[in-house]
C-alpha atoms as a PDB file:
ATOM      1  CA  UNK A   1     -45.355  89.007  41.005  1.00  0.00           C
ATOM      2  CA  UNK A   2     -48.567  88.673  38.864  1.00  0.00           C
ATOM      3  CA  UNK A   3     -48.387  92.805  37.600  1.00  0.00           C
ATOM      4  CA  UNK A   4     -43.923  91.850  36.800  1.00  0.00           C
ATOM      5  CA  UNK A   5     -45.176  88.402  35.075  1.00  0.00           C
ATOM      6  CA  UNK A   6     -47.992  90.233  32.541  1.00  0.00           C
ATOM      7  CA  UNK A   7     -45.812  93.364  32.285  1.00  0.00           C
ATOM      8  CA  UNK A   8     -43.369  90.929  30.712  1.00  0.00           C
ATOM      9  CA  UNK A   9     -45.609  88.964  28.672  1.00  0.00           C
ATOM     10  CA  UNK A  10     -46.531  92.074  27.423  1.00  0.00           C
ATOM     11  CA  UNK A  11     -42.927  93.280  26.466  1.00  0.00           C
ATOM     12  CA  UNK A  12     -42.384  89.971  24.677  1.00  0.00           C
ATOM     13  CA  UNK A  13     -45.342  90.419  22.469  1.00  0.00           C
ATOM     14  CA  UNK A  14     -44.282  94.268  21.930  1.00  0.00           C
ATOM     15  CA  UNK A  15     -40.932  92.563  20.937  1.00  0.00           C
ATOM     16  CA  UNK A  16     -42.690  89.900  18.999  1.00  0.00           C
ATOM     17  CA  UNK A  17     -45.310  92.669  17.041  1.00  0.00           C
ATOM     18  CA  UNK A  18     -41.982  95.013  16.088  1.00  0.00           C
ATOM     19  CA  UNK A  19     -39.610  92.198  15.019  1.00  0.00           C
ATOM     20  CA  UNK A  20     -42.946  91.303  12.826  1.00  0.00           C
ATOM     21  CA  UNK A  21     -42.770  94.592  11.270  1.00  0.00           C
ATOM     22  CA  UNK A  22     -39.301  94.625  10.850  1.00  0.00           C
ATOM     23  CA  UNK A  23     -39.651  91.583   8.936  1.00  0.00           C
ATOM     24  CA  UNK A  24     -42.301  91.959   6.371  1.00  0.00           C
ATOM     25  CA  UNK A  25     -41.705  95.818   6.058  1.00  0.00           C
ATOM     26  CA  UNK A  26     -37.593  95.600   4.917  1.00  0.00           C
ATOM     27  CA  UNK A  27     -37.603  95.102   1.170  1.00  0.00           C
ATOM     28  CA  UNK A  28     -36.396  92.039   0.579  1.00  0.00           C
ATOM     29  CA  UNK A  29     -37.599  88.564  -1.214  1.00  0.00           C
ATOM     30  CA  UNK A  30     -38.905  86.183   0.917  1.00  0.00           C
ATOM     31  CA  UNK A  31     -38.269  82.642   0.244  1.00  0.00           C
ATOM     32  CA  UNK A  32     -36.756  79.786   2.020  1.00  0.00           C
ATOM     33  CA  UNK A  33     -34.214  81.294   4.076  1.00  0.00           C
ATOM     34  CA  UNK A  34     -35.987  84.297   5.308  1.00  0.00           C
ATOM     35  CA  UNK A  35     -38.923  82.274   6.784  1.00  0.00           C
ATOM     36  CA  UNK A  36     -36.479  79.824   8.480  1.00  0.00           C
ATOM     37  CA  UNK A  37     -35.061  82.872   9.695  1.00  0.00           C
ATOM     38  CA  UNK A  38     -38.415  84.179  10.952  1.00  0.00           C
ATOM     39  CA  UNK A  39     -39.864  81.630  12.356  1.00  0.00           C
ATOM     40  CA  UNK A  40     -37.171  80.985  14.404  1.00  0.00           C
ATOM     41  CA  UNK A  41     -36.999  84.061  15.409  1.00  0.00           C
ATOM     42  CA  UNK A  42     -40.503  84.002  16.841  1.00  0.00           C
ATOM     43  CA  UNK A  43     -39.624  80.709  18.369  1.00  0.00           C
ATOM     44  CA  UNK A  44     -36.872  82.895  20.283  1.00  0.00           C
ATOM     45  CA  UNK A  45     -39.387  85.401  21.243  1.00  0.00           C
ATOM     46  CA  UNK A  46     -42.305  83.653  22.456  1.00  0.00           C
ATOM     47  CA  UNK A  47     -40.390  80.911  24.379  1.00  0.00           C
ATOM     48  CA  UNK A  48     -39.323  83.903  26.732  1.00  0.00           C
ATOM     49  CA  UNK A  49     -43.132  83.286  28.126  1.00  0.00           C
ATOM     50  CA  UNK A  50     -42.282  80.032  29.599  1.00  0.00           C
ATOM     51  CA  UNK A  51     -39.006  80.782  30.444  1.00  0.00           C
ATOM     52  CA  UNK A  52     -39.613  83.508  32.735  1.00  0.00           C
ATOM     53  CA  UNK A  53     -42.386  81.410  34.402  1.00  0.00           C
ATOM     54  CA  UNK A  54     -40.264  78.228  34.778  1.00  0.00           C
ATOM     55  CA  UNK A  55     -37.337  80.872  36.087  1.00  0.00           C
ATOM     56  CA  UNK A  56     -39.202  82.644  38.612  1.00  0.00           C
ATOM     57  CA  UNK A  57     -42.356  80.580  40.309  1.00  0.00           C
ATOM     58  CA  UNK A  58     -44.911  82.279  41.633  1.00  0.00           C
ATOM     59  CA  UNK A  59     -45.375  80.454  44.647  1.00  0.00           C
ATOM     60  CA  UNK A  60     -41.358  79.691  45.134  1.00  0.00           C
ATOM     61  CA  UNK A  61     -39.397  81.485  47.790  1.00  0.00           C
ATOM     62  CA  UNK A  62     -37.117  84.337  47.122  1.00  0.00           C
ATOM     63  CA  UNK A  63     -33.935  82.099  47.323  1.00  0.00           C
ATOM     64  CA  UNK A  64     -35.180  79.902  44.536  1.00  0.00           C
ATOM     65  CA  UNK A  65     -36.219  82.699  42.587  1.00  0.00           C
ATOM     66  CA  UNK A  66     -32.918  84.280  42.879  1.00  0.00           C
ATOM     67  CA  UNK A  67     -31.289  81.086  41.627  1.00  0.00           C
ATOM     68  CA  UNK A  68     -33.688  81.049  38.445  1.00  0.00           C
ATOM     69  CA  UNK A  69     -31.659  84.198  36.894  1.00  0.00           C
ATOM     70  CA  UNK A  70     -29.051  82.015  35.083  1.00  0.00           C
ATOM     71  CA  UNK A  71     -31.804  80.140  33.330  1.00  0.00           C
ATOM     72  CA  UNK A  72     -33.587  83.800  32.746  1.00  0.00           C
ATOM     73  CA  UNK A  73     -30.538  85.360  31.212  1.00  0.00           C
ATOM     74  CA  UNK A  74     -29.468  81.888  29.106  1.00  0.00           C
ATOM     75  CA  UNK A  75     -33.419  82.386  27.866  1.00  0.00           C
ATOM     76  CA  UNK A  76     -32.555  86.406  26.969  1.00  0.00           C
ATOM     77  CA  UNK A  77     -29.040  85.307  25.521  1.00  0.00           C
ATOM     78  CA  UNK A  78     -30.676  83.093  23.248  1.00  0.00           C
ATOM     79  CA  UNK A  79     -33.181  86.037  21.815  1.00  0.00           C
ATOM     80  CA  UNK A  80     -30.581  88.243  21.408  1.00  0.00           C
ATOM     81  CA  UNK A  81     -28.543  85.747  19.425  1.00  0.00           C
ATOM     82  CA  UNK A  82     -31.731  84.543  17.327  1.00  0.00           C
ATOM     83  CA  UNK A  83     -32.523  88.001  16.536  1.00  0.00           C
ATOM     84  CA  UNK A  84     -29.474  88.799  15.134  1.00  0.00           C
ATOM     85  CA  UNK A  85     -29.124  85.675  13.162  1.00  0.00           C
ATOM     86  CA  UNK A  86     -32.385  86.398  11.696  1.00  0.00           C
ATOM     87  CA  UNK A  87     -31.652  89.522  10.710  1.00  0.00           C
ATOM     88  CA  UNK A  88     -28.773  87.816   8.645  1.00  0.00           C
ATOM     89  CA  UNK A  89     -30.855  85.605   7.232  1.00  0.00           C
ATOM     90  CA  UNK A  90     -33.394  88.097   6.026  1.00  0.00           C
ATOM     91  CA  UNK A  91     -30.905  89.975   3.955  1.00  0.00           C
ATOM     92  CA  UNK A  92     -28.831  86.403   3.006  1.00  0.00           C
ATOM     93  CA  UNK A  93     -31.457  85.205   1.397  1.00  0.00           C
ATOM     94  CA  UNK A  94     -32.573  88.276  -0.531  1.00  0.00           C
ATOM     95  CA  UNK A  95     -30.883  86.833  -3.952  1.00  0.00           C
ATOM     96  CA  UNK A  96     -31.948  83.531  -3.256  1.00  0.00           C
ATOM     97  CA  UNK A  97     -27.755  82.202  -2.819  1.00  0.00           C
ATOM     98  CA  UNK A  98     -28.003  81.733   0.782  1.00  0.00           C
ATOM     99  CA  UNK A  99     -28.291  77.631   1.072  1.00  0.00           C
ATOM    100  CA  UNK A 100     -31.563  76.906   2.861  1.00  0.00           C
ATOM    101  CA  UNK A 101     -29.989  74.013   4.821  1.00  0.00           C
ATOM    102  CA  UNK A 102     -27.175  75.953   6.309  1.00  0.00           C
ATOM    103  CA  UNK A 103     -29.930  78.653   7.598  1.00  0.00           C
ATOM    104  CA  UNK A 104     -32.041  75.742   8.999  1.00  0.00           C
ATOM    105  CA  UNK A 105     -28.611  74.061  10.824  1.00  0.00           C
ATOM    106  CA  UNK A 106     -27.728  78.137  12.117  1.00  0.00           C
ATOM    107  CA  UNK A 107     -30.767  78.014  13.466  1.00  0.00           C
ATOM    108  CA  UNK A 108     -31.120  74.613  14.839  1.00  0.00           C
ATOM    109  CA  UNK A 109     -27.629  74.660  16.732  1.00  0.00           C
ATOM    110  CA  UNK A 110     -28.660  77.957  18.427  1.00  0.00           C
ATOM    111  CA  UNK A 111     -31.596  76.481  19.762  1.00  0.00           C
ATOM    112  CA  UNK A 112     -29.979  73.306  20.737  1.00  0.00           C
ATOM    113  CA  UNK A 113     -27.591  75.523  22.644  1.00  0.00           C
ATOM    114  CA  UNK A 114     -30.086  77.286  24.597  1.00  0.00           C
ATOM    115  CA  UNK A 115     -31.559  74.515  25.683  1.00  0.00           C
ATOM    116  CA  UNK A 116     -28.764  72.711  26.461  1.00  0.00           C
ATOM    117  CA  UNK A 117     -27.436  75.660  28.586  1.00  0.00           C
ATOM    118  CA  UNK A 118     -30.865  76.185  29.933  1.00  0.00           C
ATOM    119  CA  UNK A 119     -31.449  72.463  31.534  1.00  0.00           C
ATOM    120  CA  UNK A 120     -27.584  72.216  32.804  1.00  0.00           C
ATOM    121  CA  UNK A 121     -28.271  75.885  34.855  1.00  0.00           C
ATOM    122  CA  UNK A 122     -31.874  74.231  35.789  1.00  0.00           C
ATOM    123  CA  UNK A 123     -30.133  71.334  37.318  1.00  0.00           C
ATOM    124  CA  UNK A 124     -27.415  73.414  38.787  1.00  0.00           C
ATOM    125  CA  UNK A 125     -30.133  75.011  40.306  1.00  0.00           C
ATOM    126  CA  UNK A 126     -32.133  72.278  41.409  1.00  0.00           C
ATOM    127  CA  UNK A 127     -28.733  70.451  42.951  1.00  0.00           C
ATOM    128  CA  UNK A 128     -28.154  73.992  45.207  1.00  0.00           C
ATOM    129  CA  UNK A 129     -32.012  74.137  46.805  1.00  0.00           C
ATOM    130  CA  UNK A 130     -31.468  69.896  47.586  1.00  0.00           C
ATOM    131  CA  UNK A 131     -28.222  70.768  48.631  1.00  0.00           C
ATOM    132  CA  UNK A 132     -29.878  73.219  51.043  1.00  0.00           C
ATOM    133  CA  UNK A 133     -32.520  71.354  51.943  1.00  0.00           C
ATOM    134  CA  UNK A 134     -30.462  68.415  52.921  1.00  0.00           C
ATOM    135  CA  UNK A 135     -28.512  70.575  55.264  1.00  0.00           C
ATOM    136  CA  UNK A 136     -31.088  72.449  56.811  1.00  0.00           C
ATOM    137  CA  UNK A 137     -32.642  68.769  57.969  1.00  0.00           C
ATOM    138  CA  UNK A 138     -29.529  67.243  58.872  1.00  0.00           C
ATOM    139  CA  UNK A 139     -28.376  69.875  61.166  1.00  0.00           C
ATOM    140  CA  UNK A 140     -31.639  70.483  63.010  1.00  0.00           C
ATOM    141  CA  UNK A 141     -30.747  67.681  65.843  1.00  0.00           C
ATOM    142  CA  UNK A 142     -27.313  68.803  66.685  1.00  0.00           C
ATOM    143  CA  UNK A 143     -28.809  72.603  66.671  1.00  0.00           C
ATOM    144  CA  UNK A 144     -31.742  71.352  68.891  1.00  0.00           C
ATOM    145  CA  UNK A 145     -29.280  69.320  71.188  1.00  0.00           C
ATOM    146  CA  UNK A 146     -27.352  72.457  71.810  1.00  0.00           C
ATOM    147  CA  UNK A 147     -30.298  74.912  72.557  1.00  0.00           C
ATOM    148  CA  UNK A 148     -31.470  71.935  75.160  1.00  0.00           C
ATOM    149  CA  UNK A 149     -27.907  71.558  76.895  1.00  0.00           C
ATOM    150  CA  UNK A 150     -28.343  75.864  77.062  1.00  0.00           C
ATOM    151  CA  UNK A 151     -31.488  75.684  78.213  1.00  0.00           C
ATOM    152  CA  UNK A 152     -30.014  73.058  81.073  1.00  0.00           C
ATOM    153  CA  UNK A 153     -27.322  74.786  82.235  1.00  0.00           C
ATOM    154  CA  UNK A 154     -30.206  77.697  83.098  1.00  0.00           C
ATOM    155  CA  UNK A 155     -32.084  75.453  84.726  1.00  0.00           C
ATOM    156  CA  UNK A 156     -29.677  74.752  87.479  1.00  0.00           C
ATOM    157  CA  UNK A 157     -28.604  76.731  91.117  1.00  0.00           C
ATOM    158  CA  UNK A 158     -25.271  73.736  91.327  1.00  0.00           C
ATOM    159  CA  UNK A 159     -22.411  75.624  90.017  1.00  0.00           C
ATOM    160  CA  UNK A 160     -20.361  72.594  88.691  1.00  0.00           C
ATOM    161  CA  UNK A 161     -23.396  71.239  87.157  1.00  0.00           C
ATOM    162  CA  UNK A 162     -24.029  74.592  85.794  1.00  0.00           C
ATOM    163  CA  UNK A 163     -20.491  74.264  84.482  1.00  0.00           C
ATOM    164  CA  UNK A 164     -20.286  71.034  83.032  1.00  0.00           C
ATOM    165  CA  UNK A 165     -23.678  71.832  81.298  1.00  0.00           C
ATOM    166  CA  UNK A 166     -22.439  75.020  79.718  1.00  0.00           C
ATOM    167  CA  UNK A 167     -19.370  72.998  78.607  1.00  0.00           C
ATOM    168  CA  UNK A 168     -21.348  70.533  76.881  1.00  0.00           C
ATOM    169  CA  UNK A 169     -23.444  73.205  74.984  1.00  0.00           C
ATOM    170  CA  UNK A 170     -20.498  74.862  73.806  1.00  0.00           C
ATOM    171  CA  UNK A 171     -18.617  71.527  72.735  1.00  0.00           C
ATOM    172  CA  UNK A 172     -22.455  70.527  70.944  1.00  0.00           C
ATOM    173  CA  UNK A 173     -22.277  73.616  69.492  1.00  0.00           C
ATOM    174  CA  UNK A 174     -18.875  73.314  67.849  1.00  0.00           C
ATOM    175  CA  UNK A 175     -19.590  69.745  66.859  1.00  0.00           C
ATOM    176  CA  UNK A 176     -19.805  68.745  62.850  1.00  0.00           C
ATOM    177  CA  UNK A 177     -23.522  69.643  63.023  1.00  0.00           C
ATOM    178  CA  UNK A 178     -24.282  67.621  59.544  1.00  0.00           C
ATOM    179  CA  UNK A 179     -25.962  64.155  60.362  1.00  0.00           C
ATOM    180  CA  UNK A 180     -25.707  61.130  58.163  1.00  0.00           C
ATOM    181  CA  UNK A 181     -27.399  57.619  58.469  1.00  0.00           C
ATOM    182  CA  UNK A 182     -24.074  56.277  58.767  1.00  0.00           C
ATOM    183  CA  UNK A 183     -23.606  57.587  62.443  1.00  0.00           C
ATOM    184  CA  UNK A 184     -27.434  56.855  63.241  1.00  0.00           C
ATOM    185  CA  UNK A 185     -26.209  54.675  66.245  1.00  0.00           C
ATOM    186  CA  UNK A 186     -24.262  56.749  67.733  1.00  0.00           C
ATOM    187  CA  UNK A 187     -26.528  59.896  67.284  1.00  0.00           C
ATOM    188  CA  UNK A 188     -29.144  57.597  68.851  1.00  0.00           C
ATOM    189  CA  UNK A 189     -26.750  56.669  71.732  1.00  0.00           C
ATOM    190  CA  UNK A 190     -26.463  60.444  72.239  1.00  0.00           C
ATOM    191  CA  UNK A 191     -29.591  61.474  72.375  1.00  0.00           C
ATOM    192  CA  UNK A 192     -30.818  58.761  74.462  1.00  0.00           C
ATOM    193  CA  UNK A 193     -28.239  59.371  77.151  1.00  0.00           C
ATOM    194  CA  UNK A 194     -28.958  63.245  76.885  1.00  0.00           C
ATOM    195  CA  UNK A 195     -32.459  62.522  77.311  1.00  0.00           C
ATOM    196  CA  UNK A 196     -31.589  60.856  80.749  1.00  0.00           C
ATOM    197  CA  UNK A 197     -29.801  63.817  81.163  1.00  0.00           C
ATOM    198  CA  UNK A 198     -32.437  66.281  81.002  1.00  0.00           C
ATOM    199  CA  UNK A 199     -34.441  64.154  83.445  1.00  0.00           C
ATOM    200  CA  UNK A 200     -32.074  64.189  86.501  1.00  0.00           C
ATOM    201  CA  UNK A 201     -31.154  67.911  85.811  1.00  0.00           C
ATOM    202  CA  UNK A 202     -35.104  68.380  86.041  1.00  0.00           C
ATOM    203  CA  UNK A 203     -35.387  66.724  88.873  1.00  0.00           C
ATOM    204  CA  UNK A 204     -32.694  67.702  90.956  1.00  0.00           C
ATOM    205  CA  UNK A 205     -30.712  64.180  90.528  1.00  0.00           C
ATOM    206  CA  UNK A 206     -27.350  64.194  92.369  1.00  0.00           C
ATOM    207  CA  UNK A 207     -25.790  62.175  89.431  1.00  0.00           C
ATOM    208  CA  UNK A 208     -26.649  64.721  86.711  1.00  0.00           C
ATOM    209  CA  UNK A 209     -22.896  65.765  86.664  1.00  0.00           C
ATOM    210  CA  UNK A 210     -21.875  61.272  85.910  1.00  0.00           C
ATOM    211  CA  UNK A 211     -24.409  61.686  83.460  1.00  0.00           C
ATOM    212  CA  UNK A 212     -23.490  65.098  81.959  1.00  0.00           C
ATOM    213  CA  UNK A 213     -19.761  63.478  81.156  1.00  0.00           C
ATOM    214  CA  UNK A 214     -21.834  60.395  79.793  1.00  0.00           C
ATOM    215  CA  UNK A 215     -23.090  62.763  77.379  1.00  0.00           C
ATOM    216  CA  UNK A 216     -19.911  64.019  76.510  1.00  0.00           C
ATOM    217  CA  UNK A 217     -18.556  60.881  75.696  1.00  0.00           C
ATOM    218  CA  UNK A 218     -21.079  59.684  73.496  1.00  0.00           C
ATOM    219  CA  UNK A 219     -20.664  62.698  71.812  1.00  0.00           C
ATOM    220  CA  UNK A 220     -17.263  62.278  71.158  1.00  0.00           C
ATOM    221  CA  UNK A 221     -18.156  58.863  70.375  1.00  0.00           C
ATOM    222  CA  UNK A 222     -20.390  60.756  67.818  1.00  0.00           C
ATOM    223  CA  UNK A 223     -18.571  63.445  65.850  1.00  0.00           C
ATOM    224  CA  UNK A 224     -15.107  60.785  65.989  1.00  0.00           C
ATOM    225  CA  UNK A 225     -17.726  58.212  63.887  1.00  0.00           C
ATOM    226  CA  UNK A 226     -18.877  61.715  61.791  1.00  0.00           C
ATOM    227  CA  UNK A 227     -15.118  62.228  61.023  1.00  0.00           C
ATOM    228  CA  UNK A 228     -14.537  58.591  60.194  1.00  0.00           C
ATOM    229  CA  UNK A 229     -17.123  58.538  57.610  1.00  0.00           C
ATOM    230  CA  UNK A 230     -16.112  61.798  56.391  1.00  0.00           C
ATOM    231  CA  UNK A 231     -12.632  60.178  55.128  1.00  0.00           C
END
């Protein structure tokens, strides 16, 4: 990542040392409008530095990199739209006609555009990793309940019990795995009767199988709540 992020500073000051040229070598006058034009033009160019950095993070995972392109290409979209504005400018202004205000506003909506393009991507971006994160913590009891209710139904020679157990994983398993503080009593009432569960499977208890349907209710008890505050 360090070699891609200095290969492309080093583009963008190849692209800022040419469009330099291009400028001051073209034979043109150079008054008001062609230094609005240029200087906004560098603007364009060397904000690509930041841009790619805030885009792609060096220490970010792939995912979030991935969801930096859309600010990356907004960021190149913008350069390519400066650039040829400025070019426009350079020769607009050559007989000195061109109003100097109107350049400035050209130039000043562009930008605003960028950046207004630029933060609404950022935030779409940001909303999609919270999203993610959200549901990645949210699911991780029902997932763990499940894996424990497998893990059970292993741990048992009684073939009802053995039954009932692999029921239970399988009805845990296609349960609305999303939590929500709303239905934090009755996920507590289900794991607390599940952890009663686990002890009398463990040790051999003759009223696993009562307690294995307890567990079943309370789930249903669970996912109808889940529903319910789903409406």
């Amino acid at each position: 990542m360090k070699n891609i992020k200095s290969q492309s500073i080093a583009i963008i000051l190849i692209i800022a040392a040419v469009f330099s040229a291009f400028a001051f070598l073209i034979p043109i006058e150079r008054e008001g409008v062609f230094w609005i034009g240029f200087i906004f033009g560098l603007v364009s160019i060397l904000i690509q530095i930041p841009v790619f950095g805030f885009s792609f993070p060096q220490e970010s995972q792939l995912k979030s990199k991935v969801l930096g392109y859309p600010v990356f290409r907004i960021g190149i979209i913008y350069l390519v739209i400066q650039m040829i504005l400025s070019g426009i400018l350079f020769f607009a202004g050559d007989g000195g006609d061109f109003p100097v205000w109107l350049a400035l506003l050209l130039c000043i909506i562009v930008l605003a555009g960028a950046l207004v393009f630029g933060i609404t991507a950022n935030m779409a971006r940001e909303a999609i990793s919270n999203m993610e994160t959200v549901s990645k913590a949210d699911t991780r009891m029902m997932k763990s309940l499940a894996l424990r209710a497998e893990a059970l139904a292993s741990n048992t020679n009684d073939p009802m019990l053995m039954k009932e157990l692999k029921k239970l994983a399988e009805d845990i398993s296609f349960s609305d795995p999303v939590s929500d503080p709303v239905i934090a009593e009755q996920e507590h009432a289900l794991v607390s009767v599940f952890g009663q569960l686990e002890a009398a499977v463990n040790s051999q208890n003759p009223g696993a199988i009562d307690l294995c349907r307890n567990v079943g209710v309370a789930l249903s008890n669970r996912n109808a709540a889940c529903k319910a505050n789903k409406r």
